[in-house]
C-alpha atoms as a PDB file:
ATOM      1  CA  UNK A   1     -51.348 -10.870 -14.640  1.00  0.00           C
ATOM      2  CA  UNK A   2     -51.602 -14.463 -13.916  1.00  0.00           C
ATOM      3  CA  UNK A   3     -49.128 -15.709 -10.786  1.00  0.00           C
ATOM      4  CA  UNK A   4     -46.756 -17.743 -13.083  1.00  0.00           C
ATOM      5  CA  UNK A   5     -46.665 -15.297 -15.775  1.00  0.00           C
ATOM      6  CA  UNK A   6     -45.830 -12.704 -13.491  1.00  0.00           C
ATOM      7  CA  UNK A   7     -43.440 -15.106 -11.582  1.00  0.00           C
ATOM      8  CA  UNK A   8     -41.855 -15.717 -14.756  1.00  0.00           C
ATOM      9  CA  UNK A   9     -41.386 -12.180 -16.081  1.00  0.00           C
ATOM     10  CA  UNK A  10     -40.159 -11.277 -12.816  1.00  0.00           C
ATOM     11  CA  UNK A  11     -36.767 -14.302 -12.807  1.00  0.00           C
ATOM     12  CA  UNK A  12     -36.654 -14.197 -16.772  1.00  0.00           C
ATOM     13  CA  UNK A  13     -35.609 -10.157 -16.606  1.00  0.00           C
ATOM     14  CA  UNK A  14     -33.523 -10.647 -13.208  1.00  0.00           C
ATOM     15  CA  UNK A  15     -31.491 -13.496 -15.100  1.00  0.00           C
ATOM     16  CA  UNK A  16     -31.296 -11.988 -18.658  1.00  0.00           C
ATOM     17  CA  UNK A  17     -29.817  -8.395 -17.003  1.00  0.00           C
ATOM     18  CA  UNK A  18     -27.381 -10.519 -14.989  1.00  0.00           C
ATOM     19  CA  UNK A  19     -26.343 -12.334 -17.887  1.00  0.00           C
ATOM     20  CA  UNK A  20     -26.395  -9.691 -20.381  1.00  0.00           C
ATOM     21  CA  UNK A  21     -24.059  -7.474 -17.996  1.00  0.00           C
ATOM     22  CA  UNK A  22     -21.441 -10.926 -17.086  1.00  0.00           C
ATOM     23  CA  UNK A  23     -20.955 -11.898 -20.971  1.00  0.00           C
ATOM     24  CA  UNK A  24     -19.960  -8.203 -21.554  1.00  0.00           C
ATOM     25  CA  UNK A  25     -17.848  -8.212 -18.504  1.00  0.00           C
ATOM     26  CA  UNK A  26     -16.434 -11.400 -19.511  1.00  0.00           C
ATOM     27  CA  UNK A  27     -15.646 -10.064 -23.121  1.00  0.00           C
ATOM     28  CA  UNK A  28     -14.020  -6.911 -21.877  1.00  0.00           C
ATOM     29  CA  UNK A  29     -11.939  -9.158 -19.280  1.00  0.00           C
ATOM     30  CA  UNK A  30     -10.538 -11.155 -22.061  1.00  0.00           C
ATOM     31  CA  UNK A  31     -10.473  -8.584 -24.979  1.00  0.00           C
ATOM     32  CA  UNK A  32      -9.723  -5.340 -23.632  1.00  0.00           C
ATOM     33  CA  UNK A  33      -6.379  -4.512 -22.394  1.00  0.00           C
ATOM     34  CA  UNK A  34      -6.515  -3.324 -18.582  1.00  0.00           C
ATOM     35  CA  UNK A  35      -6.429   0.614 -18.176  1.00  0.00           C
ATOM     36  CA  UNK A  36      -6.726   0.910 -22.073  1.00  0.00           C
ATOM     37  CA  UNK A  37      -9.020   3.781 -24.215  1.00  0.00           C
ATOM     38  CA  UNK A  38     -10.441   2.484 -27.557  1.00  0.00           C
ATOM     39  CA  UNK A  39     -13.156   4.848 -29.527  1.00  0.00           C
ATOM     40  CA  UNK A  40     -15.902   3.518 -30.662  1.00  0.00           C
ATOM     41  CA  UNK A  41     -18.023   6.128 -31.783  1.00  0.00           C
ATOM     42  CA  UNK A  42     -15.084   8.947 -31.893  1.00  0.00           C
ATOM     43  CA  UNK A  43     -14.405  10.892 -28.291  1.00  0.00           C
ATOM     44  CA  UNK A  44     -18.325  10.696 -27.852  1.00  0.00           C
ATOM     45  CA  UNK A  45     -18.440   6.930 -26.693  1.00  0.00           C
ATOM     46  CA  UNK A  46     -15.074   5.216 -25.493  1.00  0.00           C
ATOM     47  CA  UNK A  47     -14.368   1.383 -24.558  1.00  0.00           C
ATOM     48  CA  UNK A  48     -12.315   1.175 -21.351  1.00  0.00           C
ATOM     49  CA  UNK A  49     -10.934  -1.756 -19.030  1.00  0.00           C
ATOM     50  CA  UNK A  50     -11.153  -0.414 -15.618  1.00  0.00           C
ATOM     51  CA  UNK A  51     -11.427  -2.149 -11.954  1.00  0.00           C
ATOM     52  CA  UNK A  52     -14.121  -0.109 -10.098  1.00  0.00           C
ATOM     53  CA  UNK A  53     -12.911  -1.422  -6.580  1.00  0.00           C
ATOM     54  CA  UNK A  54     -15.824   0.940  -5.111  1.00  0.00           C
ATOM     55  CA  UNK A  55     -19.507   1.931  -5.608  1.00  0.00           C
ATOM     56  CA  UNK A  56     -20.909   4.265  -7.922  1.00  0.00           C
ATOM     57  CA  UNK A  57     -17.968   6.229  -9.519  1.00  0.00           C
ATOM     58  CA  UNK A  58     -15.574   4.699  -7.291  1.00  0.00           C
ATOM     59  CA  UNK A  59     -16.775   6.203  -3.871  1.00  0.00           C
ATOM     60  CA  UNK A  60     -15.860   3.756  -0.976  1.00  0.00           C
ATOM     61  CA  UNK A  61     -12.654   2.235  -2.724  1.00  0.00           C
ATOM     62  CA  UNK A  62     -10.702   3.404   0.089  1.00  0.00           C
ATOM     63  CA  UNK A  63     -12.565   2.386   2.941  1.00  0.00           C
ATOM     64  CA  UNK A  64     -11.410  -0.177   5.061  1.00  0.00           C
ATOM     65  CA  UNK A  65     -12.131  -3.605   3.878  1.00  0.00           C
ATOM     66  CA  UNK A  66     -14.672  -4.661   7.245  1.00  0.00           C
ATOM     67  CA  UNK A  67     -16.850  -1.311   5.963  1.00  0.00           C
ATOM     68  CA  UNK A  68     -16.382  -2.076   2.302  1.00  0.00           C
ATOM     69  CA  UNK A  69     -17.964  -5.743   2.973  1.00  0.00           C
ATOM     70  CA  UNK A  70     -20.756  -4.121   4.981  1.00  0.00           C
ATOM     71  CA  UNK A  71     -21.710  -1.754   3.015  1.00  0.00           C
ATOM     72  CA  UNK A  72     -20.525  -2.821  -0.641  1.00  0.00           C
ATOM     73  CA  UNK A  73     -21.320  -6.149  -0.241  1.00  0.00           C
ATOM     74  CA  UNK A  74     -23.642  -7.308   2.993  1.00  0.00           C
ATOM     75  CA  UNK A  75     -26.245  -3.699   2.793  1.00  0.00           C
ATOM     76  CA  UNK A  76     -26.812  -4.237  -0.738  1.00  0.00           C
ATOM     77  CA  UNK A  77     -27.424  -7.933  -0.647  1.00  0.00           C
ATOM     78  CA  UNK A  78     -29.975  -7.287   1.826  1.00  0.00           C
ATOM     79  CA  UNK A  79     -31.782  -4.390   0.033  1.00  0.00           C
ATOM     80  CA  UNK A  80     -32.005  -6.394  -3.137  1.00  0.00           C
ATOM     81  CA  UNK A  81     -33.632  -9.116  -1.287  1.00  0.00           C
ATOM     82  CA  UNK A  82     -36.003  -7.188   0.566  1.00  0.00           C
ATOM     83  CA  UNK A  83     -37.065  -5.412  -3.150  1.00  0.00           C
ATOM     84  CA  UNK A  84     -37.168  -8.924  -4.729  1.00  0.00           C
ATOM     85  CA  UNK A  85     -39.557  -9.978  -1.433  1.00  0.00           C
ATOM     86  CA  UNK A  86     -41.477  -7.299  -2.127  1.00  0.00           C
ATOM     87  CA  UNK A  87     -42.359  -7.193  -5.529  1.00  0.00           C
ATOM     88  CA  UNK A  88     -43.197 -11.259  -5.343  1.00  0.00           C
ATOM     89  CA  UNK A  89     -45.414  -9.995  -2.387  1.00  0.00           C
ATOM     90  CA  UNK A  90     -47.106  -7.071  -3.776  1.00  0.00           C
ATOM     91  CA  UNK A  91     -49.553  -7.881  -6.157  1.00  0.00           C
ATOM     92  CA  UNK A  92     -50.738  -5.044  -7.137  1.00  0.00           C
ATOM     93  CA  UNK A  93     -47.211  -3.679  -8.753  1.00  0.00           C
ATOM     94  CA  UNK A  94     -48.027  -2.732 -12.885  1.00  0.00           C
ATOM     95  CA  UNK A  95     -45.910  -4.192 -15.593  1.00  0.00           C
ATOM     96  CA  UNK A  96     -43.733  -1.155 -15.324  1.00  0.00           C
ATOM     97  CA  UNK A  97     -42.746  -1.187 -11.545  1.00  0.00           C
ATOM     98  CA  UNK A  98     -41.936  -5.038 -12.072  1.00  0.00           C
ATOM     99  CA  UNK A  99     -39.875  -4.966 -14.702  1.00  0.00           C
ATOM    100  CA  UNK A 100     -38.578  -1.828 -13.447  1.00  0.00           C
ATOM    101  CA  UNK A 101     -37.841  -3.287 -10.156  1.00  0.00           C
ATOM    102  CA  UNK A 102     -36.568  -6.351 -11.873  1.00  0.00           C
ATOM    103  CA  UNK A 103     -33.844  -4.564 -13.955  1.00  0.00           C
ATOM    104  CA  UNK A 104     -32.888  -2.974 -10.156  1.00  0.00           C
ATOM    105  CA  UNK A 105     -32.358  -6.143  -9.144  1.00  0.00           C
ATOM    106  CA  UNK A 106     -30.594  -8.104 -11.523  1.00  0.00           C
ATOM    107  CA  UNK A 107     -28.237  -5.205 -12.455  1.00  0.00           C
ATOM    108  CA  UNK A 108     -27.623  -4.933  -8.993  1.00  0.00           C
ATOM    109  CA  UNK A 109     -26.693  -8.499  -8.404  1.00  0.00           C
ATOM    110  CA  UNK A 110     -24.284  -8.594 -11.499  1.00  0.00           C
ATOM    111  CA  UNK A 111     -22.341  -6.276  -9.478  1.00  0.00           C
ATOM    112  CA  UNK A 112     -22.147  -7.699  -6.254  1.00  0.00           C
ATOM    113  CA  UNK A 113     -21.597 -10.937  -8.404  1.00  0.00           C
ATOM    114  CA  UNK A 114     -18.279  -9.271  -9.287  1.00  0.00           C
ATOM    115  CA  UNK A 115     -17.507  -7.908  -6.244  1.00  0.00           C
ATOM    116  CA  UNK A 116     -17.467 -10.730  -4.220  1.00  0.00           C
ATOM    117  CA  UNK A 117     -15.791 -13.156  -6.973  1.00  0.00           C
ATOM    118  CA  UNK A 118     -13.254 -10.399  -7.946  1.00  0.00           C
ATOM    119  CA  UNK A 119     -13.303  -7.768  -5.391  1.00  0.00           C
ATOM    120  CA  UNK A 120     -14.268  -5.125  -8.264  1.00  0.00           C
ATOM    121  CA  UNK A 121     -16.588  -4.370 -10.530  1.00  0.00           C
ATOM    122  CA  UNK A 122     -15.503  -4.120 -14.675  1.00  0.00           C
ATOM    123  CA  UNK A 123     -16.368  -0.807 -15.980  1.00  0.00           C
ATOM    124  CA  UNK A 124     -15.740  -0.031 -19.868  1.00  0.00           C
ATOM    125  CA  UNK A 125     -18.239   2.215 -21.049  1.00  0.00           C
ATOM    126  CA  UNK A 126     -17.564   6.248 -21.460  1.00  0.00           C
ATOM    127  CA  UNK A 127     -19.829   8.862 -22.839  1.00  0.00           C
ATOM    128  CA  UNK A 128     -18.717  12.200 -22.993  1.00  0.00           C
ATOM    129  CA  UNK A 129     -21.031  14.888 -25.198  1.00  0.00           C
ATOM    130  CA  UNK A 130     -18.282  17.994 -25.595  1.00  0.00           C
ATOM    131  CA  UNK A 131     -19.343  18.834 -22.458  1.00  0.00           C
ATOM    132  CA  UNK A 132     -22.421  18.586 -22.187  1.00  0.00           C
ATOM    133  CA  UNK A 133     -23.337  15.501 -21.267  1.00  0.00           C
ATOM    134  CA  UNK A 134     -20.379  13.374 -19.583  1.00  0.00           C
ATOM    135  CA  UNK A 135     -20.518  10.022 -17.472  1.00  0.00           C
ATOM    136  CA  UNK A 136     -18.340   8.007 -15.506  1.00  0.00           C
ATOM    137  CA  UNK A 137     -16.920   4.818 -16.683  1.00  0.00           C
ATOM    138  CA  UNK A 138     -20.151   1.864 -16.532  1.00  0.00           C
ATOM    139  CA  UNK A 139     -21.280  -1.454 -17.107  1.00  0.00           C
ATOM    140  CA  UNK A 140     -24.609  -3.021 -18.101  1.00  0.00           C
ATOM    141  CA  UNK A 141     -25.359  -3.239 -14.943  1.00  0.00           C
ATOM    142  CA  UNK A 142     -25.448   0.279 -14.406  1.00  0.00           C
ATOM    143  CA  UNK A 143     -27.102   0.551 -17.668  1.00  0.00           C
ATOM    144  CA  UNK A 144     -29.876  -1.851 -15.950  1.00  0.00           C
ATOM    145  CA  UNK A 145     -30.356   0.393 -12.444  1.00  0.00           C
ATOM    146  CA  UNK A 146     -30.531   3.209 -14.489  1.00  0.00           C
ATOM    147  CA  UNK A 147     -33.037   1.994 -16.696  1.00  0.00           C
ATOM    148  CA  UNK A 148     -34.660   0.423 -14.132  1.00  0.00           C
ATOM    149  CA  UNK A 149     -35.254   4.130 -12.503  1.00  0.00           C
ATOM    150  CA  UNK A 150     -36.279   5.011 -15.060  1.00  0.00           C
ATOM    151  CA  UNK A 151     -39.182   2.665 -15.278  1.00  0.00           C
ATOM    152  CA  UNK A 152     -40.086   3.418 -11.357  1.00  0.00           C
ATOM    153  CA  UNK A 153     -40.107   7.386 -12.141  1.00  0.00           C
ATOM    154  CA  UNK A 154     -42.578   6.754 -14.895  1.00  0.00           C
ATOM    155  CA  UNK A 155     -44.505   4.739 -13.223  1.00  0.00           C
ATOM    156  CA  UNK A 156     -45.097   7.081 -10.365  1.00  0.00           C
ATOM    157  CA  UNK A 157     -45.852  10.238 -12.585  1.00  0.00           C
ATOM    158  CA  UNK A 158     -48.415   7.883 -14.521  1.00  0.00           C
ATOM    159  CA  UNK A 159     -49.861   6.885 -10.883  1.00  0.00           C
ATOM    160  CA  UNK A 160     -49.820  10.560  -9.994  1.00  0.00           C
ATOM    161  CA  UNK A 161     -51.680  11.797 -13.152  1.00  0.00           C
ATOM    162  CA  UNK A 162     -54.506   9.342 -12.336  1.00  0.00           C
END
Protein backbone atom coordinates (compact mmCIF):
# COMPACT_ATOMS: atom_id res chain seq x y z
CA UNK A 1 0.00 0.00 0.00
CA UNK A 2 1.35 3.17 -1.27
CA UNK A 3 2.59 5.78 1.75
CA UNK A 4 -0.26 8.33 1.10
CA UNK A 5 -2.87 5.85 0.59
CA UNK A 6 -2.02 4.22 3.64
CA UNK A 7 -1.50 7.66 5.37
CA UNK A 8 -4.83 8.49 4.28
CA UNK A 9 -6.77 5.38 5.31
CA UNK A 10 -5.08 5.56 8.49
CA UNK A 11 -6.54 9.74 9.49
CA UNK A 12 -9.75 9.17 7.23
CA UNK A 13 -10.95 6.07 9.76
CA UNK A 14 -9.41 7.88 13.01
CA UNK A 15 -11.60 11.06 12.03
CA UNK A 16 -14.78 9.34 10.67
CA UNK A 17 -14.98 7.02 14.19
CA UNK A 18 -14.45 10.25 16.14
CA UNK A 19 -17.03 11.94 14.33
CA UNK A 20 -19.43 9.24 13.93
CA UNK A 21 -19.32 8.62 17.88
CA UNK A 22 -19.53 12.97 18.73
CA UNK A 23 -22.71 13.53 16.31
CA UNK A 24 -24.41 10.61 18.21
CA UNK A 25 -23.25 11.96 21.46
CA UNK A 26 -24.31 15.28 20.45
CA UNK A 27 -27.86 13.97 19.39
CA UNK A 28 -28.39 12.06 22.58
CA UNK A 29 -27.17 15.31 24.59
CA UNK A 30 -29.84 17.34 23.01
CA UNK A 31 -32.63 14.70 22.40
CA UNK A 32 -32.58 12.33 25.10
CA UNK A 33 -33.72 13.24 28.46
CA UNK A 34 -30.85 12.63 31.17
CA UNK A 35 -31.27 9.23 33.15
CA UNK A 36 -34.22 8.32 30.74
CA UNK A 37 -35.07 4.48 29.12
CA UNK A 38 -36.64 4.56 25.60
CA UNK A 39 -37.01 1.00 23.59
CA UNK A 40 -36.05 0.81 20.49
CA UNK A 41 -36.15 -2.59 19.50
CA UNK A 42 -38.46 -3.80 22.62
CA UNK A 43 -36.36 -4.75 26.07
CA UNK A 44 -33.67 -6.26 23.60
CA UNK A 45 -32.03 -2.81 22.61
CA UNK A 46 -32.76 0.36 24.88
CA UNK A 47 -31.76 4.19 24.28
CA UNK A 48 -30.41 5.71 27.50
CA UNK A 49 -28.87 9.23 28.58
CA UNK A 50 -26.29 8.39 31.05
CA UNK A 51 -22.93 10.29 32.33
CA UNK A 52 -20.24 7.54 32.49
CA UNK A 53 -17.95 9.70 34.86
CA UNK A 54 -15.49 6.51 34.78
CA UNK A 55 -13.89 3.94 32.42
CA UNK A 56 -15.30 0.94 31.08
CA UNK A 57 -18.64 0.29 32.94
CA UNK A 58 -18.02 3.00 35.25
CA UNK A 59 -14.88 1.59 37.13
CA UNK A 60 -12.71 4.55 38.44
CA UNK A 61 -15.71 7.08 38.91
CA UNK A 62 -14.84 7.28 42.42
CA UNK A 63 -11.32 7.74 42.44
CA UNK A 64 -9.87 10.80 43.40
CA UNK A 65 -9.78 13.37 40.73
CA UNK A 66 -5.44 13.63 40.59
CA UNK A 67 -5.76 9.52 39.78
CA UNK A 68 -8.79 9.92 37.57
CA UNK A 69 -6.68 12.56 35.33
CA UNK A 70 -3.74 10.15 35.35
CA UNK A 71 -5.14 7.37 34.53
CA UNK A 72 -8.53 8.36 32.68
CA UNK A 73 -7.16 11.01 30.96
CA UNK A 74 -3.04 11.44 30.84
CA UNK A 75 -2.30 7.06 30.50
CA UNK A 76 -4.66 6.82 27.77
CA UNK A 77 -3.57 9.84 25.83
CA UNK A 78 -0.24 8.46 25.87
CA UNK A 79 -1.10 4.86 24.81
CA UNK A 80 -3.11 6.12 21.90
CA UNK A 81 -0.21 8.05 20.74
CA UNK A 82 2.30 5.54 21.08
CA UNK A 83 -0.31 3.00 18.89
CA UNK A 84 -0.88 5.86 16.37
CA UNK A 85 3.31 6.18 16.28
CA UNK A 86 3.42 2.86 15.71
CA UNK A 87 1.24 1.92 13.12
CA UNK A 88 2.60 5.18 10.93
CA UNK A 89 6.01 3.47 11.74
CA UNK A 90 5.40 -0.05 11.01
CA UNK A 91 5.11 -0.73 7.58
CA UNK A 92 4.53 -3.90 7.41
CA UNK A 93 0.94 -3.77 9.40
CA UNK A 94 -2.01 -5.51 6.77
CA UNK A 95 -5.13 -3.64 5.96
CA UNK A 96 -6.74 -5.34 8.89
CA UNK A 97 -4.33 -4.37 11.81
CA UNK A 98 -4.55 -0.67 10.40
CA UNK A 99 -7.85 -0.17 10.24
CA UNK A 100 -8.18 -2.21 13.21
CA UNK A 101 -5.76 -0.15 15.06
CA UNK A 102 -7.32 2.90 13.58
CA UNK A 103 -10.88 2.25 14.94
CA UNK A 104 -8.73 1.76 18.54
CA UNK A 105 -7.68 4.94 18.16
CA UNK A 106 -10.25 7.15 17.08
CA UNK A 107 -12.89 5.50 19.36
CA UNK A 108 -10.57 5.98 21.97
CA UNK A 109 -10.02 9.64 21.43
CA UNK A 110 -13.87 10.38 21.15
CA UNK A 111 -13.82 9.45 24.67
CA UNK A 112 -11.15 11.22 26.13
CA UNK A 113 -12.59 14.05 23.83
CA UNK A 114 -15.54 13.93 26.25
CA UNK A 115 -13.83 13.46 29.19
CA UNK A 116 -11.76 16.25 29.22
CA UNK A 117 -14.49 18.78 27.67
CA UNK A 118 -17.24 17.33 29.97
CA UNK A 119 -15.66 15.31 32.60
CA UNK A 120 -17.83 12.16 31.35
CA UNK A 121 -18.38 10.17 28.74
CA UNK A 122 -22.33 9.88 27.10
CA UNK A 123 -23.44 6.38 27.14
CA UNK A 124 -27.01 5.46 25.56
CA UNK A 125 -26.86 2.20 24.12
CA UNK A 126 -28.30 -1.13 26.06
CA UNK A 127 -28.51 -4.63 24.81
CA UNK A 128 -29.88 -7.12 26.90
CA UNK A 129 -30.73 -10.82 25.16
CA UNK A 130 -33.21 -12.41 28.10
CA UNK A 131 -30.26 -13.21 29.63
CA UNK A 132 -28.19 -14.32 27.60
CA UNK A 133 -26.38 -11.86 26.22
CA UNK A 134 -26.42 -8.45 28.32
CA UNK A 135 -24.08 -5.26 28.06
CA UNK A 136 -23.45 -2.24 29.86
CA UNK A 137 -24.66 1.06 28.75
CA UNK A 138 -22.11 2.27 25.39
CA UNK A 139 -21.32 4.63 22.87
CA UNK A 140 -19.86 4.42 19.35
CA UNK A 141 -16.89 4.70 20.65
CA UNK A 142 -17.04 1.61 22.41
CA UNK A 143 -18.68 0.20 19.45
CA UNK A 144 -15.27 1.33 17.58
CA UNK A 145 -12.62 -0.41 20.32
CA UNK A 146 -14.63 -3.25 20.18
CA UNK A 147 -14.68 -3.58 16.64
CA UNK A 148 -11.42 -2.56 16.41
CA UNK A 149 -10.44 -5.90 18.57
CA UNK A 150 -12.01 -7.47 16.72
CA UNK A 151 -10.06 -6.70 13.62
CA UNK A 152 -6.56 -7.25 15.69
CA UNK A 153 -7.87 -10.88 16.90
CA UNK A 154 -8.47 -11.78 13.30
CA UNK A 155 -5.67 -10.63 12.14
CA UNK A 156 -3.48 -12.59 14.46
CA UNK A 157 -5.34 -16.01 13.96
CA UNK A 158 -4.94 -15.32 10.06
CA UNK A 159 -1.04 -14.59 10.84
CA UNK A 160 -1.01 -17.71 12.97
CA UNK A 161 -2.63 -20.05 10.35
CA UNK A 162 0.11 -19.02 7.88
Amino acid sequence: MKNITRTFLILGLIILNIAVDQISKFWIRDSVVPGSESEILGDYLTLHNVENTGAFLGMGSDFSPTLKILLLNVLPVAVLALVLFHIFRDKTLDRKSLVGFSFIIGGGMANIYDRILYGSVTDFLHIDLGGVFRTGIFNFADVSVMVGMGLLLLSNLKKKKA
